[in-house]
N, C-alpha and C. Protein backbone atom coordinates (compact mmCIF):
# COMPACT_ATOMS: atom_id res chain seq x y z
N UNK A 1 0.83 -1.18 0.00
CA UNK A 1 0.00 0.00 0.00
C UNK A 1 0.87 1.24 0.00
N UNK A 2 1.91 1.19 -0.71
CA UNK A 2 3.03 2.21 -0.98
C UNK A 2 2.82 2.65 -2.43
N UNK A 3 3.49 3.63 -2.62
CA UNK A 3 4.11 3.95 -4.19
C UNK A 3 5.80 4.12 -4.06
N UNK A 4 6.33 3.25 -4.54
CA UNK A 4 7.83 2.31 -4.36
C UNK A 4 8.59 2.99 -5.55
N UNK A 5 9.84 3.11 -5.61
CA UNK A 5 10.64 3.03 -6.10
C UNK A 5 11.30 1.82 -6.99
N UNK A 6 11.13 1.84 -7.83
CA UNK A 6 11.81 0.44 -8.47
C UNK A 6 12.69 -0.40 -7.98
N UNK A 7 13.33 0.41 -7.26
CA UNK A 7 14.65 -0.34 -6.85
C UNK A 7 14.09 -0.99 -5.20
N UNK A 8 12.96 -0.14 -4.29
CA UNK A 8 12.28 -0.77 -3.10
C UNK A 8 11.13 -1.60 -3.53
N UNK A 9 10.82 -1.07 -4.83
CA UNK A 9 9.79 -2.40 -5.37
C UNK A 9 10.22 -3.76 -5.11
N UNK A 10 11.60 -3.84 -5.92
CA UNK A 10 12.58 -5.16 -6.18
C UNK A 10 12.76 -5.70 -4.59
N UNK A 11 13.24 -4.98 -3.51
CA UNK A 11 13.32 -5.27 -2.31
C UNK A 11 11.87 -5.98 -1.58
N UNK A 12 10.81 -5.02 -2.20
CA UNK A 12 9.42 -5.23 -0.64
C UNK A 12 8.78 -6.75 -2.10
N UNK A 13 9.31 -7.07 -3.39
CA UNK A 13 8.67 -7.71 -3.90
C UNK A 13 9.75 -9.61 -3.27
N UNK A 14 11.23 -9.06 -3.19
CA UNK A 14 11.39 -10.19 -2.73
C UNK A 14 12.30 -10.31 -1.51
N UNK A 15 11.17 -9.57 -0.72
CA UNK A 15 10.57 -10.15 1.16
C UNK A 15 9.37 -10.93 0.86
N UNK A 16 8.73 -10.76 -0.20
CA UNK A 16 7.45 -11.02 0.33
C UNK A 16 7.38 -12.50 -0.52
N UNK A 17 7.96 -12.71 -1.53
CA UNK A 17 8.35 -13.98 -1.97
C UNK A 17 9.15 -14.61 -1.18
N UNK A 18 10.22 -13.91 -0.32
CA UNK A 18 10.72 -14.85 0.83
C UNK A 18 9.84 -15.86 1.73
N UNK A 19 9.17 -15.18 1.81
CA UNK A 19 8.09 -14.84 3.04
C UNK A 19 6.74 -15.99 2.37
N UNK A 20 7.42 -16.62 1.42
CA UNK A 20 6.57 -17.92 0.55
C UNK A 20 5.10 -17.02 -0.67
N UNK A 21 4.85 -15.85 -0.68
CA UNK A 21 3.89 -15.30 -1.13
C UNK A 21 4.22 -15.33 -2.86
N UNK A 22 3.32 -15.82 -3.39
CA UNK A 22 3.31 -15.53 -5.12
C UNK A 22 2.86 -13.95 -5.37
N UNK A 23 3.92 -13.38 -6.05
CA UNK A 23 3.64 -12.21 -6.66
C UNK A 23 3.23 -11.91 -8.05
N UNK A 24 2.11 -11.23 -8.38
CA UNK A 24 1.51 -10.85 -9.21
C UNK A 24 1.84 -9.73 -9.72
N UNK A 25 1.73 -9.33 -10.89
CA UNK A 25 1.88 -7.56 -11.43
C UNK A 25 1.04 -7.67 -12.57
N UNK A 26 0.60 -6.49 -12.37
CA UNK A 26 0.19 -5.89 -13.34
C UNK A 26 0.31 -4.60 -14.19
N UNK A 27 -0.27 -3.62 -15.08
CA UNK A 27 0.37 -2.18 -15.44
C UNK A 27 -0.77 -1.43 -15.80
N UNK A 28 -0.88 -0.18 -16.36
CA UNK A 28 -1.30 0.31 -16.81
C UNK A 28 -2.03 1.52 -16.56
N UNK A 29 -2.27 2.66 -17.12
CA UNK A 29 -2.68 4.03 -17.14
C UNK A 29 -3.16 4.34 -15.74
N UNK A 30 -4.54 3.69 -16.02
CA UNK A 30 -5.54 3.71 -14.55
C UNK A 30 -5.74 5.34 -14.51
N UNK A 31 -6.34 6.27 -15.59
CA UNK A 31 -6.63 7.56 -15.20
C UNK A 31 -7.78 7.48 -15.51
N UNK A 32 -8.42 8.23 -14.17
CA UNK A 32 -9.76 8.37 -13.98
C UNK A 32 -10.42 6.85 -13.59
N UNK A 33 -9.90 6.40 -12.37
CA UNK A 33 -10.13 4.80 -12.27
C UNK A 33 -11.64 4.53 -12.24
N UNK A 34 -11.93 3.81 -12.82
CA UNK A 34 -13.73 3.20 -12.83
C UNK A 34 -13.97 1.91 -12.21
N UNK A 35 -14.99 1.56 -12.44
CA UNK A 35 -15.48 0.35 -12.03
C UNK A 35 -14.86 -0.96 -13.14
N UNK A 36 -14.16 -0.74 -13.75
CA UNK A 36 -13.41 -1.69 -14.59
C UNK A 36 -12.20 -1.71 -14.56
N UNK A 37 -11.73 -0.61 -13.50
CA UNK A 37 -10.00 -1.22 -13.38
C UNK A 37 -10.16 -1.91 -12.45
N UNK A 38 -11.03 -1.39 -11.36
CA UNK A 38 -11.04 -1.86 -9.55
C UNK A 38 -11.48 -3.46 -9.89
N UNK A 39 -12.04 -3.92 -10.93
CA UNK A 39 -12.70 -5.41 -10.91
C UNK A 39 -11.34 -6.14 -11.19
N UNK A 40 -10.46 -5.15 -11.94
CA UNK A 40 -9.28 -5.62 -13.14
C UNK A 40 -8.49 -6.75 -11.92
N UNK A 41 -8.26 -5.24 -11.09
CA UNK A 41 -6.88 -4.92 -9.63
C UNK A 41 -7.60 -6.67 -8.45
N UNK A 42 -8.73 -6.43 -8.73
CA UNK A 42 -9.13 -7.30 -7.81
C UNK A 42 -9.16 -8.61 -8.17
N UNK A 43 -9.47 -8.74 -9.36
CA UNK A 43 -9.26 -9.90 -10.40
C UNK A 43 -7.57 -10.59 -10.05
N UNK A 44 -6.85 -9.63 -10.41
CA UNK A 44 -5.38 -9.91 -10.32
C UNK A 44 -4.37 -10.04 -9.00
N UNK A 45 -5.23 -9.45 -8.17
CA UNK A 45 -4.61 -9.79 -6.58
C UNK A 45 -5.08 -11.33 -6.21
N UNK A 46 -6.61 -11.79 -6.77
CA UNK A 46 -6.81 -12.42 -6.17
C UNK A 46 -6.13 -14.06 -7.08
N UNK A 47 -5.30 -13.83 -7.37
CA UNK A 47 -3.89 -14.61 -8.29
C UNK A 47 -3.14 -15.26 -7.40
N UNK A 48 -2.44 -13.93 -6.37
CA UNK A 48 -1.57 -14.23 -5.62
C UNK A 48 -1.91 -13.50 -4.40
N UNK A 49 -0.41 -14.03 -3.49
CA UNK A 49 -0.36 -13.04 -2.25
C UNK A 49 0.05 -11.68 -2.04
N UNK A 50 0.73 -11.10 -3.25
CA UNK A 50 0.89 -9.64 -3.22
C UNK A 50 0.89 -8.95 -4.50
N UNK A 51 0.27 -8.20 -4.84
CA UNK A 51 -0.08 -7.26 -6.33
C UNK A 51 0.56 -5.99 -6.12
N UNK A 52 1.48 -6.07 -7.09
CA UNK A 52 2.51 -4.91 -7.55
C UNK A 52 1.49 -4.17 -8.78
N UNK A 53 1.09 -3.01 -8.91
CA UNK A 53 0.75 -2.63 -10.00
C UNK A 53 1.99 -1.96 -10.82
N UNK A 54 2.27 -1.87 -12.15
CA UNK A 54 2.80 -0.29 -12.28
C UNK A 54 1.94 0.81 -13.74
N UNK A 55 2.64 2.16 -12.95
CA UNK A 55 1.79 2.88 -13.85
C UNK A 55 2.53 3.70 -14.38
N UNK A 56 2.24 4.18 -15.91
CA UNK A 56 2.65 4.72 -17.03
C UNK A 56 3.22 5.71 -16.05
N UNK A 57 4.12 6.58 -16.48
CA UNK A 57 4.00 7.76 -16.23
C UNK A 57 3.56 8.55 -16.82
N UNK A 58 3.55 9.76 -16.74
CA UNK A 58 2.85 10.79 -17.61
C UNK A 58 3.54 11.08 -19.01
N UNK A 59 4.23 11.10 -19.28
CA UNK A 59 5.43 10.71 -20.13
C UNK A 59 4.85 9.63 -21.14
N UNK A 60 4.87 8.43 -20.85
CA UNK A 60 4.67 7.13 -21.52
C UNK A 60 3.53 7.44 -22.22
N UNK A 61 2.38 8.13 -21.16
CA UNK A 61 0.40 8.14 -21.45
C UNK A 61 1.34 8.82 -23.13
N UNK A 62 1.43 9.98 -23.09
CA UNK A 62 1.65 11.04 -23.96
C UNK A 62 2.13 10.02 -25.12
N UNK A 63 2.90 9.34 -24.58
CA UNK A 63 3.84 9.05 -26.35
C UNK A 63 2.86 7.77 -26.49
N UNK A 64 1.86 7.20 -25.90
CA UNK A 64 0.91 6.23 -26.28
C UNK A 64 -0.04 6.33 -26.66
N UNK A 65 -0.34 7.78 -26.80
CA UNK A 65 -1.54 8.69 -28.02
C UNK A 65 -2.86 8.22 -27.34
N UNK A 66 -2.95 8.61 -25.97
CA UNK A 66 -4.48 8.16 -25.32
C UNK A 66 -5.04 9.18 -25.83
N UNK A 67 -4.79 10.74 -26.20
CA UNK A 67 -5.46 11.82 -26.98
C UNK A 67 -4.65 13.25 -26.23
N UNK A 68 -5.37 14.07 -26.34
CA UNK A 68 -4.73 15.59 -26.29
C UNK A 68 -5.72 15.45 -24.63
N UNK A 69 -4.90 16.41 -23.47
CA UNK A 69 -5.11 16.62 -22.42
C UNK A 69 -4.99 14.77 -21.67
N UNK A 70 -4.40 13.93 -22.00
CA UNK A 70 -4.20 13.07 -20.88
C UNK A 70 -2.88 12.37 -20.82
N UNK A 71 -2.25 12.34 -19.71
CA UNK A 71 -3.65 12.02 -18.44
C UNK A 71 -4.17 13.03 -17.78
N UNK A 72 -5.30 12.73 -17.47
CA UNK A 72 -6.22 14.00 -16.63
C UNK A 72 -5.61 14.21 -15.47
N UNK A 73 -5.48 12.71 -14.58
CA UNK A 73 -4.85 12.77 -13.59
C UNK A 73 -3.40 12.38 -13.48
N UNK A 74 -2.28 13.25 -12.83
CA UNK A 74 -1.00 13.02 -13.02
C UNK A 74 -0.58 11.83 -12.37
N UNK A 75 0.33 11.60 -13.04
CA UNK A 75 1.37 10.07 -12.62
C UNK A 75 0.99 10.22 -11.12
N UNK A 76 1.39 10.55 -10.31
CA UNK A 76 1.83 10.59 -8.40
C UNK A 76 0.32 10.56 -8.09
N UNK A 77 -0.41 11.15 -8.47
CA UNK A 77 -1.96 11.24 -7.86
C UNK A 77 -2.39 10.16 -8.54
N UNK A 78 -2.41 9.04 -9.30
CA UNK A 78 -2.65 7.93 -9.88
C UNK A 78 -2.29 6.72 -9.10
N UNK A 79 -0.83 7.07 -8.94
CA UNK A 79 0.12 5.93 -8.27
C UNK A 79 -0.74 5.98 -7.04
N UNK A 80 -0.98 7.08 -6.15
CA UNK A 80 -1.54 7.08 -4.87
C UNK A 80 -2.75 6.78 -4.55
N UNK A 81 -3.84 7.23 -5.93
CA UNK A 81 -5.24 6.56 -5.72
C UNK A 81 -4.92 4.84 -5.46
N UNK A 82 -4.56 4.23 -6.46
CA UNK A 82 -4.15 2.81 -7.00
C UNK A 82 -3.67 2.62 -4.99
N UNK A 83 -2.53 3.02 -4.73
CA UNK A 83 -1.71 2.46 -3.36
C UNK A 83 -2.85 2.17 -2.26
N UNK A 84 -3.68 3.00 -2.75
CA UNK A 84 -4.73 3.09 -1.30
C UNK A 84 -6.07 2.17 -1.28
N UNK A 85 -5.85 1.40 -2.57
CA UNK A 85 -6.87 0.24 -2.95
C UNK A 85 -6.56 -0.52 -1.96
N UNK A 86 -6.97 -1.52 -1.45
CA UNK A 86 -6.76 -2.45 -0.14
C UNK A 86 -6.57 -3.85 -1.08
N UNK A 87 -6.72 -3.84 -2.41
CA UNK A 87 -5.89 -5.07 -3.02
C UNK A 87 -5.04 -4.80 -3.75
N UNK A 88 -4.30 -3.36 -3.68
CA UNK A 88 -3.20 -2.95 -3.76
C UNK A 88 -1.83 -3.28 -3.18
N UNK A 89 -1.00 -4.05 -3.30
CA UNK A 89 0.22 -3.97 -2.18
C UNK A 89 1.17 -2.80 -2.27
N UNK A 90 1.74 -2.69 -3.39
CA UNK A 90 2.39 -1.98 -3.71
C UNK A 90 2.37 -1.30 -5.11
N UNK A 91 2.76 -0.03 -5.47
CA UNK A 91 2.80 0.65 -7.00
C UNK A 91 3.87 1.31 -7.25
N UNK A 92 4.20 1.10 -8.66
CA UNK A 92 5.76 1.28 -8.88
C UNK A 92 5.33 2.52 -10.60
N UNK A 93 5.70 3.79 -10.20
CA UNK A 93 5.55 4.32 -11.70
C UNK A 93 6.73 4.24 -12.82
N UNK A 94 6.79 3.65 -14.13
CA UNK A 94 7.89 3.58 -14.75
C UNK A 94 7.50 4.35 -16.26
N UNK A 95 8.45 4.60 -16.62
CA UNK A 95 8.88 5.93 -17.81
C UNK A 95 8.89 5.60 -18.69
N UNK A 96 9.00 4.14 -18.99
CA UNK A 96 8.83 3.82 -20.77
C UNK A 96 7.77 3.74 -21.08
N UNK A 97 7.63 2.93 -22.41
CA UNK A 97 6.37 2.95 -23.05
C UNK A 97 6.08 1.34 -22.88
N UNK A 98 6.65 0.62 -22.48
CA UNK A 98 6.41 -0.79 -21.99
C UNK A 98 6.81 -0.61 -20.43
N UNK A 99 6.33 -1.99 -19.60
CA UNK A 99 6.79 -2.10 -18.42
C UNK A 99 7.66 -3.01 -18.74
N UNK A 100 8.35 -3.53 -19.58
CA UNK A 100 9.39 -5.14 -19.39
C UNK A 100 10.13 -4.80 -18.86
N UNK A 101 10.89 -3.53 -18.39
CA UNK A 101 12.03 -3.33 -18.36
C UNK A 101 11.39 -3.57 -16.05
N UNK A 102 10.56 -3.20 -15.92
CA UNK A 102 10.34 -3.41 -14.58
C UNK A 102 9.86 -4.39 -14.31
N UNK A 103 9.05 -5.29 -15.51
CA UNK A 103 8.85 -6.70 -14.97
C UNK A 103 10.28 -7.49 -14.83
N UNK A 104 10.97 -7.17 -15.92
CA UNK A 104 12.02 -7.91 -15.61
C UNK A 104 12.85 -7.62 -14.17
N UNK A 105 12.59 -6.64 -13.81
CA UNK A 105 13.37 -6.03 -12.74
C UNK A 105 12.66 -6.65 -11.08
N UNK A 106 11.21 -7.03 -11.46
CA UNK A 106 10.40 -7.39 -10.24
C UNK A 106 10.14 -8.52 -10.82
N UNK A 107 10.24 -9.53 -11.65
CA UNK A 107 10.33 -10.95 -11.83
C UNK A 107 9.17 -11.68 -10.78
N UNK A 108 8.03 -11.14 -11.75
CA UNK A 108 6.89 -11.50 -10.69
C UNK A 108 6.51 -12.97 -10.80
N UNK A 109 5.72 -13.62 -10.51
CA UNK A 109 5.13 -15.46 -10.57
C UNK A 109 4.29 -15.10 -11.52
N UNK A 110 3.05 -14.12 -11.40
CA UNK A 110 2.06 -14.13 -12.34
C UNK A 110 2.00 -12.70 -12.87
N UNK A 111 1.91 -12.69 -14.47
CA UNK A 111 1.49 -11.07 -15.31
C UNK A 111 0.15 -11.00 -15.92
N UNK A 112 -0.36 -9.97 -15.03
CA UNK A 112 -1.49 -10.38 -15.67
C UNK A 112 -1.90 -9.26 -16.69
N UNK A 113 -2.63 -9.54 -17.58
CA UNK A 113 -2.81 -8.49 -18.86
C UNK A 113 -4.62 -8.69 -19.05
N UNK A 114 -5.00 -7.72 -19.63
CA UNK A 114 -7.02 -7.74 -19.67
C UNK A 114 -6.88 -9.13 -20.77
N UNK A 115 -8.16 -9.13 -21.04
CA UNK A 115 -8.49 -9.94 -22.52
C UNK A 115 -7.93 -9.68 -23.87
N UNK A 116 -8.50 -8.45 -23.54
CA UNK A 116 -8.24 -7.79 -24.81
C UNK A 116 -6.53 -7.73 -25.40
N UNK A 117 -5.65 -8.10 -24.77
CA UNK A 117 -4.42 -8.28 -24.93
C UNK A 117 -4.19 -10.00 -25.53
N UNK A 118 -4.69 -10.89 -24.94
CA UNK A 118 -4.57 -12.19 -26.27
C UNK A 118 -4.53 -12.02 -27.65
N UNK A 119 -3.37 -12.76 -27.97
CA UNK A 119 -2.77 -12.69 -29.35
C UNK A 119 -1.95 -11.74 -29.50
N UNK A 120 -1.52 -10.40 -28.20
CA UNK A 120 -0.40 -9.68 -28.65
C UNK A 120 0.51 -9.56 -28.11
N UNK A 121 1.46 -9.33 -28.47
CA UNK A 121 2.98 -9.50 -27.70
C UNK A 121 2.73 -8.82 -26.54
N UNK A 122 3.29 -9.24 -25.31
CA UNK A 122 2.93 -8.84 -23.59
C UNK A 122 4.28 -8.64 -23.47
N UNK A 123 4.92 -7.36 -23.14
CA UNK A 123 5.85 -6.76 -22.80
C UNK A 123 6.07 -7.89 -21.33
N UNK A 124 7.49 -8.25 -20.92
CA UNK A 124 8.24 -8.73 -19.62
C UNK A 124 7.22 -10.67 -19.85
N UNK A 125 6.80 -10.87 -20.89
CA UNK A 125 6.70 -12.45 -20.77
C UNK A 125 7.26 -13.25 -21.00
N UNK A 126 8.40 -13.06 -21.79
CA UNK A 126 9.69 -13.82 -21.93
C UNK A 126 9.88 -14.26 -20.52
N UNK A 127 9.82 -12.87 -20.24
CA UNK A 127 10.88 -13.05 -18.53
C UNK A 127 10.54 -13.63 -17.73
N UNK A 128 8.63 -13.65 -17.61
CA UNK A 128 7.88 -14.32 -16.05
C UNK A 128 8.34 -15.27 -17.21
N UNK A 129 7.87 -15.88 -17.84
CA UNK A 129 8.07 -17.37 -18.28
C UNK A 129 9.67 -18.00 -18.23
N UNK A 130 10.33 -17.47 -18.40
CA UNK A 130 11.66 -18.12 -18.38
C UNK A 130 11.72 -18.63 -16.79
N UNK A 131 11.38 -17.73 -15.99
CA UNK A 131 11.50 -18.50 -14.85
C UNK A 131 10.68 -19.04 -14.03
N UNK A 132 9.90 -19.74 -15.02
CA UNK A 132 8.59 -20.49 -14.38
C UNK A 132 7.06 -19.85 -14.01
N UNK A 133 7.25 -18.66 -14.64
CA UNK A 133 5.77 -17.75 -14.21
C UNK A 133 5.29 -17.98 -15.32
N UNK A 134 3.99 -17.41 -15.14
CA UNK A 134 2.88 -17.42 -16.21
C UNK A 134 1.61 -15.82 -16.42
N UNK A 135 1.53 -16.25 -18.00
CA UNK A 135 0.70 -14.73 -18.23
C UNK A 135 -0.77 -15.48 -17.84
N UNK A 136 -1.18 -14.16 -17.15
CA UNK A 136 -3.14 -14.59 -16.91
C UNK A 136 -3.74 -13.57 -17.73
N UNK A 137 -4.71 -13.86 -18.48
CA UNK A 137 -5.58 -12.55 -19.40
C UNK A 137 -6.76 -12.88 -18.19
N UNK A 138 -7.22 -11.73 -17.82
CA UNK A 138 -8.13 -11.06 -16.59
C UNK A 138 -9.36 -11.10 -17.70
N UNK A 139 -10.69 -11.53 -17.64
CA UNK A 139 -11.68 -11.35 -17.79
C UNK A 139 -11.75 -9.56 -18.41
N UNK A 140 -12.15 -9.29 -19.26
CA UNK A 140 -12.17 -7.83 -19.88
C UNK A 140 -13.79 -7.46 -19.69
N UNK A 141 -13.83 -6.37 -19.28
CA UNK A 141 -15.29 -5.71 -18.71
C UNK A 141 -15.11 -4.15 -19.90
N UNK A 142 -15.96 -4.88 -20.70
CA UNK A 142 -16.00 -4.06 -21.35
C UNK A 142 -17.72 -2.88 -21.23
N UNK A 143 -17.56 -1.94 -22.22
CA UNK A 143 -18.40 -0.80 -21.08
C UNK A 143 -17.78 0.60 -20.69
N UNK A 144 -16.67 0.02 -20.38
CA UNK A 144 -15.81 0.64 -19.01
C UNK A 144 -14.44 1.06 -19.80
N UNK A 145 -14.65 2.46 -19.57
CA UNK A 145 -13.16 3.11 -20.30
C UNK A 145 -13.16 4.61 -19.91
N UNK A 146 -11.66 5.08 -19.49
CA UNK A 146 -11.52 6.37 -19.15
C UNK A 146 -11.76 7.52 -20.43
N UNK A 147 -11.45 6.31 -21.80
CA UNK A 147 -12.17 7.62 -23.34
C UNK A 147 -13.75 8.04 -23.34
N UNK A 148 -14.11 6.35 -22.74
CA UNK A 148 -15.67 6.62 -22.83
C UNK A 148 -16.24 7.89 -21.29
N UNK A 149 -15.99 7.67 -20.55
CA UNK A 149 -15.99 8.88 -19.35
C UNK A 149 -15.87 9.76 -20.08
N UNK A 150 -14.53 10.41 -20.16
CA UNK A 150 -14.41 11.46 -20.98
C UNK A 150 -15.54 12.49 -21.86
N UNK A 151 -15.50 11.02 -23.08
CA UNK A 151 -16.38 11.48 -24.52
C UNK A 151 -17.86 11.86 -23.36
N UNK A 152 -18.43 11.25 -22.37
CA UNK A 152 -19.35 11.22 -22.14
C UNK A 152 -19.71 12.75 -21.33
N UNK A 153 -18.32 13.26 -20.66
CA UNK A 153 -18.48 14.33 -20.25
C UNK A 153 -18.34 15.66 -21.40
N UNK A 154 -17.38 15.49 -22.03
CA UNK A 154 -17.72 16.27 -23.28
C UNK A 154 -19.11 16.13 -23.88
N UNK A 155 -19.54 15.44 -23.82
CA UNK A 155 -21.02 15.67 -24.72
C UNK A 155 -22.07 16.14 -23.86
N UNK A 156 -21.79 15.81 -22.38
CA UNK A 156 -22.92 16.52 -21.38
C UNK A 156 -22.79 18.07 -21.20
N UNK A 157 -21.48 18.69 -21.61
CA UNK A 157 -21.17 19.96 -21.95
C UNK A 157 -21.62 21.17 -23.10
N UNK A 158 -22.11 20.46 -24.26
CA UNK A 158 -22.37 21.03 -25.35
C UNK A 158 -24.28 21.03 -25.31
């Protein structure tokens, strides 16, 4: 229930694998969280004994063309909504435009990715798999999107 540092990520991720617990991760934007990330987060904790999320930074959103003005909400106020989820363990924000470079770095047991990601290359699955982990595709709740919020508030405006 932190927002970690990569490098205390790597530390509080293996105490807690010491400590016999399967670690889970997951990634992604999470601006303007809805009722379809919180099912996502809960979906994916309930994998293992501790859920690492990580999140884009503000940086990454931008060069991943979510649109003009996002993220709405900045990296640190994201990371901190997410930390304070209670099937949150920990949240780690990273700067690229993939997370592999931090999955590889937190070498979790399970990655989990939505549905909608089957059939496409999953950034850091080489890596859980080389050492015996595995990718989970999370049930996708579709409906539920921070564009559709958005579009929906723009149109209640005009």
């Amino acid at each position: 229930m932190a927002v970690l540092s990569l490098h205390k990520a790597a530390a509080f991720v293996d105490r807690e694998r010491r400590s016999g617990k399967t670690v889970v991760f997951t990634n992604g934007v999470f601006d303007l969280l809805h009722i379809g990330h919180l099912r996502y987060l809960k979906y994916a904790r309930g994998l293992g004994g501790v859920l690492v999320v990580g999140v884009n930074a503000d940086a990454s959103v931008r060069r991943l063309g979510k649109g003009d003005g996002r993220p709405v909400t900045p990296e640190n106020e994201r990371a901190e909504i997410l930390s304070g989820l209670s099937c949150v363990d920990a949240v780690v924000i990273f700067n690229e435009d993939t997370p592999a470079a931090t999955v590889e770095r937190l070498q979790p047991d399970v990655l989990v990715k939505g549905a909608d990601w089957e059939g496409r290359d999953i950034p850091g699955r080489d890596s859980v798999e080389r050492r015996g982990g595995r990718v989970v595709f999370a049930p996708f709740e579709s409906g539920y999107s921070t564009t559709r919020i958005l579009d929906t508030i723009k149109k209640s405006r005009h």
